[in-house]
N, C-alpha and C. Protein backbone atom coordinates (compact mmCIF):
# COMPACT_ATOMS: atom_id res chain seq x y z
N UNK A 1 75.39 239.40 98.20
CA UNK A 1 75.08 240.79 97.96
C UNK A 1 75.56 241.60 99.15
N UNK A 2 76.08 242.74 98.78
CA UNK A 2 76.37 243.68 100.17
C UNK A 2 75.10 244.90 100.29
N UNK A 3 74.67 244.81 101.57
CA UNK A 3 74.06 245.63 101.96
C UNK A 3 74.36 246.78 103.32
N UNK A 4 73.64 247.69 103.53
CA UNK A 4 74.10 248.85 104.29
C UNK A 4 73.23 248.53 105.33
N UNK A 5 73.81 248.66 106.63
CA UNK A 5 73.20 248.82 107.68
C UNK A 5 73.28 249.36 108.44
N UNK A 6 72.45 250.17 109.22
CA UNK A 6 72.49 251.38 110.33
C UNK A 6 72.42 250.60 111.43
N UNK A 7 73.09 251.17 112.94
CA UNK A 7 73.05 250.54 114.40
C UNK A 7 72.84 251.29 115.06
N UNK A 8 71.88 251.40 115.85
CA UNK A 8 71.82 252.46 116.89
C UNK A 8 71.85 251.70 118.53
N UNK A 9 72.30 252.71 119.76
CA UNK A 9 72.20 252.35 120.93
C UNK A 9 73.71 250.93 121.24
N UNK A 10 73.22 249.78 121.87
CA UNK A 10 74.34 248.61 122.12
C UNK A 10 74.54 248.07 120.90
N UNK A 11 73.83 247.94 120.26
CA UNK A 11 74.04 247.33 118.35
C UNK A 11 75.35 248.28 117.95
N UNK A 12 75.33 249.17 118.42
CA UNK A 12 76.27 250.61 117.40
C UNK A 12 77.70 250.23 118.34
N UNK A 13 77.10 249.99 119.42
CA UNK A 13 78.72 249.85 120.40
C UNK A 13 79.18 248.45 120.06
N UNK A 14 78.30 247.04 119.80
CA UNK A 14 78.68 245.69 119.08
C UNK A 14 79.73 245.42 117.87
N UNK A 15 79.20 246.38 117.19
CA UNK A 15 80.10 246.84 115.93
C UNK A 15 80.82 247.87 115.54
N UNK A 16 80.81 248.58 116.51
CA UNK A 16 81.93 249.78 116.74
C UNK A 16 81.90 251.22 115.60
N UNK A 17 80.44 251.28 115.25
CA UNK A 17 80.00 251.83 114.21
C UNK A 17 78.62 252.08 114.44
N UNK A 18 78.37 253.40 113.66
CA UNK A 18 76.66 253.25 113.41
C UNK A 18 76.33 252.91 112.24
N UNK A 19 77.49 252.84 110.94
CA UNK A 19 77.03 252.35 109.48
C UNK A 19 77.61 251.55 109.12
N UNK A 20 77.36 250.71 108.39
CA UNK A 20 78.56 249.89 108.04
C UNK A 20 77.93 248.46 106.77
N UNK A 21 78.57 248.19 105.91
CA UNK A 21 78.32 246.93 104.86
C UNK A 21 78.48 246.24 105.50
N UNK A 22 77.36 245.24 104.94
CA UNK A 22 77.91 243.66 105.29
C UNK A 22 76.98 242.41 104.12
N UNK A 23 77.80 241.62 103.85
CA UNK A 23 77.83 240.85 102.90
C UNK A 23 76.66 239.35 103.22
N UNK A 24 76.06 239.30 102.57
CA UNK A 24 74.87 238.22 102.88
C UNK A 24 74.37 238.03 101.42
N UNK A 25 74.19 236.43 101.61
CA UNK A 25 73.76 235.76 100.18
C UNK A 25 72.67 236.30 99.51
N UNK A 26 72.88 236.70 97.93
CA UNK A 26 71.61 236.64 97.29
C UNK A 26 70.29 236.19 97.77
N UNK A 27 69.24 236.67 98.20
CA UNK A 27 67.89 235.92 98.82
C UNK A 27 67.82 235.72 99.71
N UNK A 28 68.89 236.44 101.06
CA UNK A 28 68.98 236.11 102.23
C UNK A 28 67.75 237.31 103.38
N UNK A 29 67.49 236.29 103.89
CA UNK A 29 66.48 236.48 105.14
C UNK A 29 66.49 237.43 106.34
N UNK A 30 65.81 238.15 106.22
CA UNK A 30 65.94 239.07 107.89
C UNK A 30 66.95 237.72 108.73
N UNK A 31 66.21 236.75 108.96
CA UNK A 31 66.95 235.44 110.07
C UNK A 31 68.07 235.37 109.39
N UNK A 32 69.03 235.14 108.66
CA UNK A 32 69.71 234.64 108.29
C UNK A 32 71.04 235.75 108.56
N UNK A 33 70.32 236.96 108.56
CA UNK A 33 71.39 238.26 108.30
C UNK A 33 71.38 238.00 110.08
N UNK A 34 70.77 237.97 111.06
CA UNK A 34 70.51 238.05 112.22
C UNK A 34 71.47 236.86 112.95
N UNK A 35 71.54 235.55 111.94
CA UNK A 35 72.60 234.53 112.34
C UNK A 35 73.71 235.11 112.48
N UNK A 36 74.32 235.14 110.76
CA UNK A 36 75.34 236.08 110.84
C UNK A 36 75.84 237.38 111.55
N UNK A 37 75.02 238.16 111.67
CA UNK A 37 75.37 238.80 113.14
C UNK A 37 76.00 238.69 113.70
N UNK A 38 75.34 237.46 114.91
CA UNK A 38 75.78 237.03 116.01
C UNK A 38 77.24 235.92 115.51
N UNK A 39 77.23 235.03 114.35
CA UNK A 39 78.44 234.73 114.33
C UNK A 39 79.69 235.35 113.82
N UNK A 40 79.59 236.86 113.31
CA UNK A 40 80.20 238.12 113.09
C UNK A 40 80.09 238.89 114.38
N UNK A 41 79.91 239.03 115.27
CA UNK A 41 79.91 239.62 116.53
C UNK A 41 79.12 239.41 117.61
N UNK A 42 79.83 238.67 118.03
CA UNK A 42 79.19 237.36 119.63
C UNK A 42 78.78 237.85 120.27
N UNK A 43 78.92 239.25 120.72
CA UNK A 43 78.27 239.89 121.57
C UNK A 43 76.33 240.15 121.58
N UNK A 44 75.89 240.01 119.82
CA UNK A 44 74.65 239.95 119.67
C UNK A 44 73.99 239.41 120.53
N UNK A 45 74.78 237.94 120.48
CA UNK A 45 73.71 236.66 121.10
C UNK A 45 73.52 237.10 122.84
N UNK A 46 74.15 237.88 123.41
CA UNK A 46 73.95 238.16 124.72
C UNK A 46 72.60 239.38 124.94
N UNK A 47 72.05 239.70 123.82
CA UNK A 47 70.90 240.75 124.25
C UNK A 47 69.72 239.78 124.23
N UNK A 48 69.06 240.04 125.01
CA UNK A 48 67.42 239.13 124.74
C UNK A 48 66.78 238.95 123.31
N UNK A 49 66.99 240.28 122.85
CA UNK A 49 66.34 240.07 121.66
C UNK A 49 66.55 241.73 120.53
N UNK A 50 66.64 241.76 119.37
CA UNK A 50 66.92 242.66 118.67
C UNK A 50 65.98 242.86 117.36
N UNK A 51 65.84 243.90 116.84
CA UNK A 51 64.80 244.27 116.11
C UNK A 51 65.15 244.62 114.69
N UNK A 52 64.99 244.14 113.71
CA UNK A 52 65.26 244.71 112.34
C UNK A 52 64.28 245.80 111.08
N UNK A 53 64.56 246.43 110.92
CA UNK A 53 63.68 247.19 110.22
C UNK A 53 64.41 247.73 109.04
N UNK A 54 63.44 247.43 108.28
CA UNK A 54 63.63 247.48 106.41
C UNK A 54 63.04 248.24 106.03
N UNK A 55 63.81 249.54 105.47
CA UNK A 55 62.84 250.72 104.54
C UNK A 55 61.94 251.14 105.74
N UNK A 56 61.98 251.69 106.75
CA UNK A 56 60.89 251.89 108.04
C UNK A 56 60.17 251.56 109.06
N UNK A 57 59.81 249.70 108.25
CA UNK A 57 58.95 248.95 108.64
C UNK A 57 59.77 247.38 109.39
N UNK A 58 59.05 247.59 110.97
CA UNK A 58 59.75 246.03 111.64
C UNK A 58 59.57 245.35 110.49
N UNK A 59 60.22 244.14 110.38
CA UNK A 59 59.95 243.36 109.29
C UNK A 59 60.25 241.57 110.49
N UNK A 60 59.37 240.42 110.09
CA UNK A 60 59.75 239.33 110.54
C UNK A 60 61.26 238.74 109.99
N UNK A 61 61.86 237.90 110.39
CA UNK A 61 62.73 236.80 110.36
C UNK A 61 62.69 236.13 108.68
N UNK A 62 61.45 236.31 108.22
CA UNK A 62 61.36 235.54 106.85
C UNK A 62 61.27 236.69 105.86
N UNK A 63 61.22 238.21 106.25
CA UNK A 63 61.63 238.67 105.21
C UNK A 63 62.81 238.59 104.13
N UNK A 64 62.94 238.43 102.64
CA UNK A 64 64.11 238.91 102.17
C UNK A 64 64.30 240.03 101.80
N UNK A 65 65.73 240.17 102.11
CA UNK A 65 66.58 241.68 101.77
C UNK A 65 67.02 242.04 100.08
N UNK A 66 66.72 242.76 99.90
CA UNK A 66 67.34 243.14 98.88
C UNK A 66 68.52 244.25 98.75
N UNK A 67 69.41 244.33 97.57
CA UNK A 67 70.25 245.20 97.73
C UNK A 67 70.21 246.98 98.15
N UNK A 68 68.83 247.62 97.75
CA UNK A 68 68.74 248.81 97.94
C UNK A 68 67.79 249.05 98.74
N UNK A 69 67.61 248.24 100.19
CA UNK A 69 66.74 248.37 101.54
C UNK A 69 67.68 248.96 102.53
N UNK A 70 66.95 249.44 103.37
CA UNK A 70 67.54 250.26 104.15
C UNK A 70 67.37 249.56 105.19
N UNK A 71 68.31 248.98 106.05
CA UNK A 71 68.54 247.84 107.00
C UNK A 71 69.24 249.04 108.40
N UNK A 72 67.80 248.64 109.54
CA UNK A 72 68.58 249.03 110.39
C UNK A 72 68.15 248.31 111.81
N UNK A 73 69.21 248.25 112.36
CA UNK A 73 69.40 247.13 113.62
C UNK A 73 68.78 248.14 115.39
N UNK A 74 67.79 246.97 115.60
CA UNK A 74 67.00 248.12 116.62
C UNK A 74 67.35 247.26 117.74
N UNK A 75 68.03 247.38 119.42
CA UNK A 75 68.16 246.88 120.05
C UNK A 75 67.47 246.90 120.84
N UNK A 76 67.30 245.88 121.86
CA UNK A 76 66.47 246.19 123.27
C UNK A 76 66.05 247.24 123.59
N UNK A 77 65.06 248.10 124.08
CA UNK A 77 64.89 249.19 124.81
C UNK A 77 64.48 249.32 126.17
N UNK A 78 64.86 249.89 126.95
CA UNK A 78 64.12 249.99 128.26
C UNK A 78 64.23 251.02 129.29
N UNK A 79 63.43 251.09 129.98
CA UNK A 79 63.47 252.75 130.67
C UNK A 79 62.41 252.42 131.40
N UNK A 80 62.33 254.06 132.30
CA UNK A 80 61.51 253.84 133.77
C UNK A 80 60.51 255.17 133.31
């Protein structure tokens, strides 16, 4: 299934975009889209850790996606 995903902050500079499709199996998993990622753009695996949110809401690793969720990629944050 292709789904839409928003990037904001180092996520947006990873993929050289703030919107963009990307293709993940029928029934596929917050984790699974998060693999792919990183083996679609290596640079992922170098942040500590990254945040996904579906339709508004963080969502865990075992959520599944469906085609008309609103997928967006939340990176590290930090400040003084």
């Amino acid at each position: 299934m292709n789904i839409s995903i928003l990037a904001f902050g180092i996520a947006r500079d990873i993929v050289g975009q703030s919107e963009f499709d990307f293709e993940l199996v029928e029934g596929g998993t917050v984790g699974a889209l998060k693999e792919d990622l990183v083996d679609r753009y290596p640079d992922f695996a170098k942040l500590v850790s990254f945040a996904i949110a579906v339709n508004g809401t963080y969502v865990t690793d075992e959520h599944v996606l469906g085609v008309k969720d609103e997928v967006v990629i939340i990176p590290p944050v930090s400040g003084g």
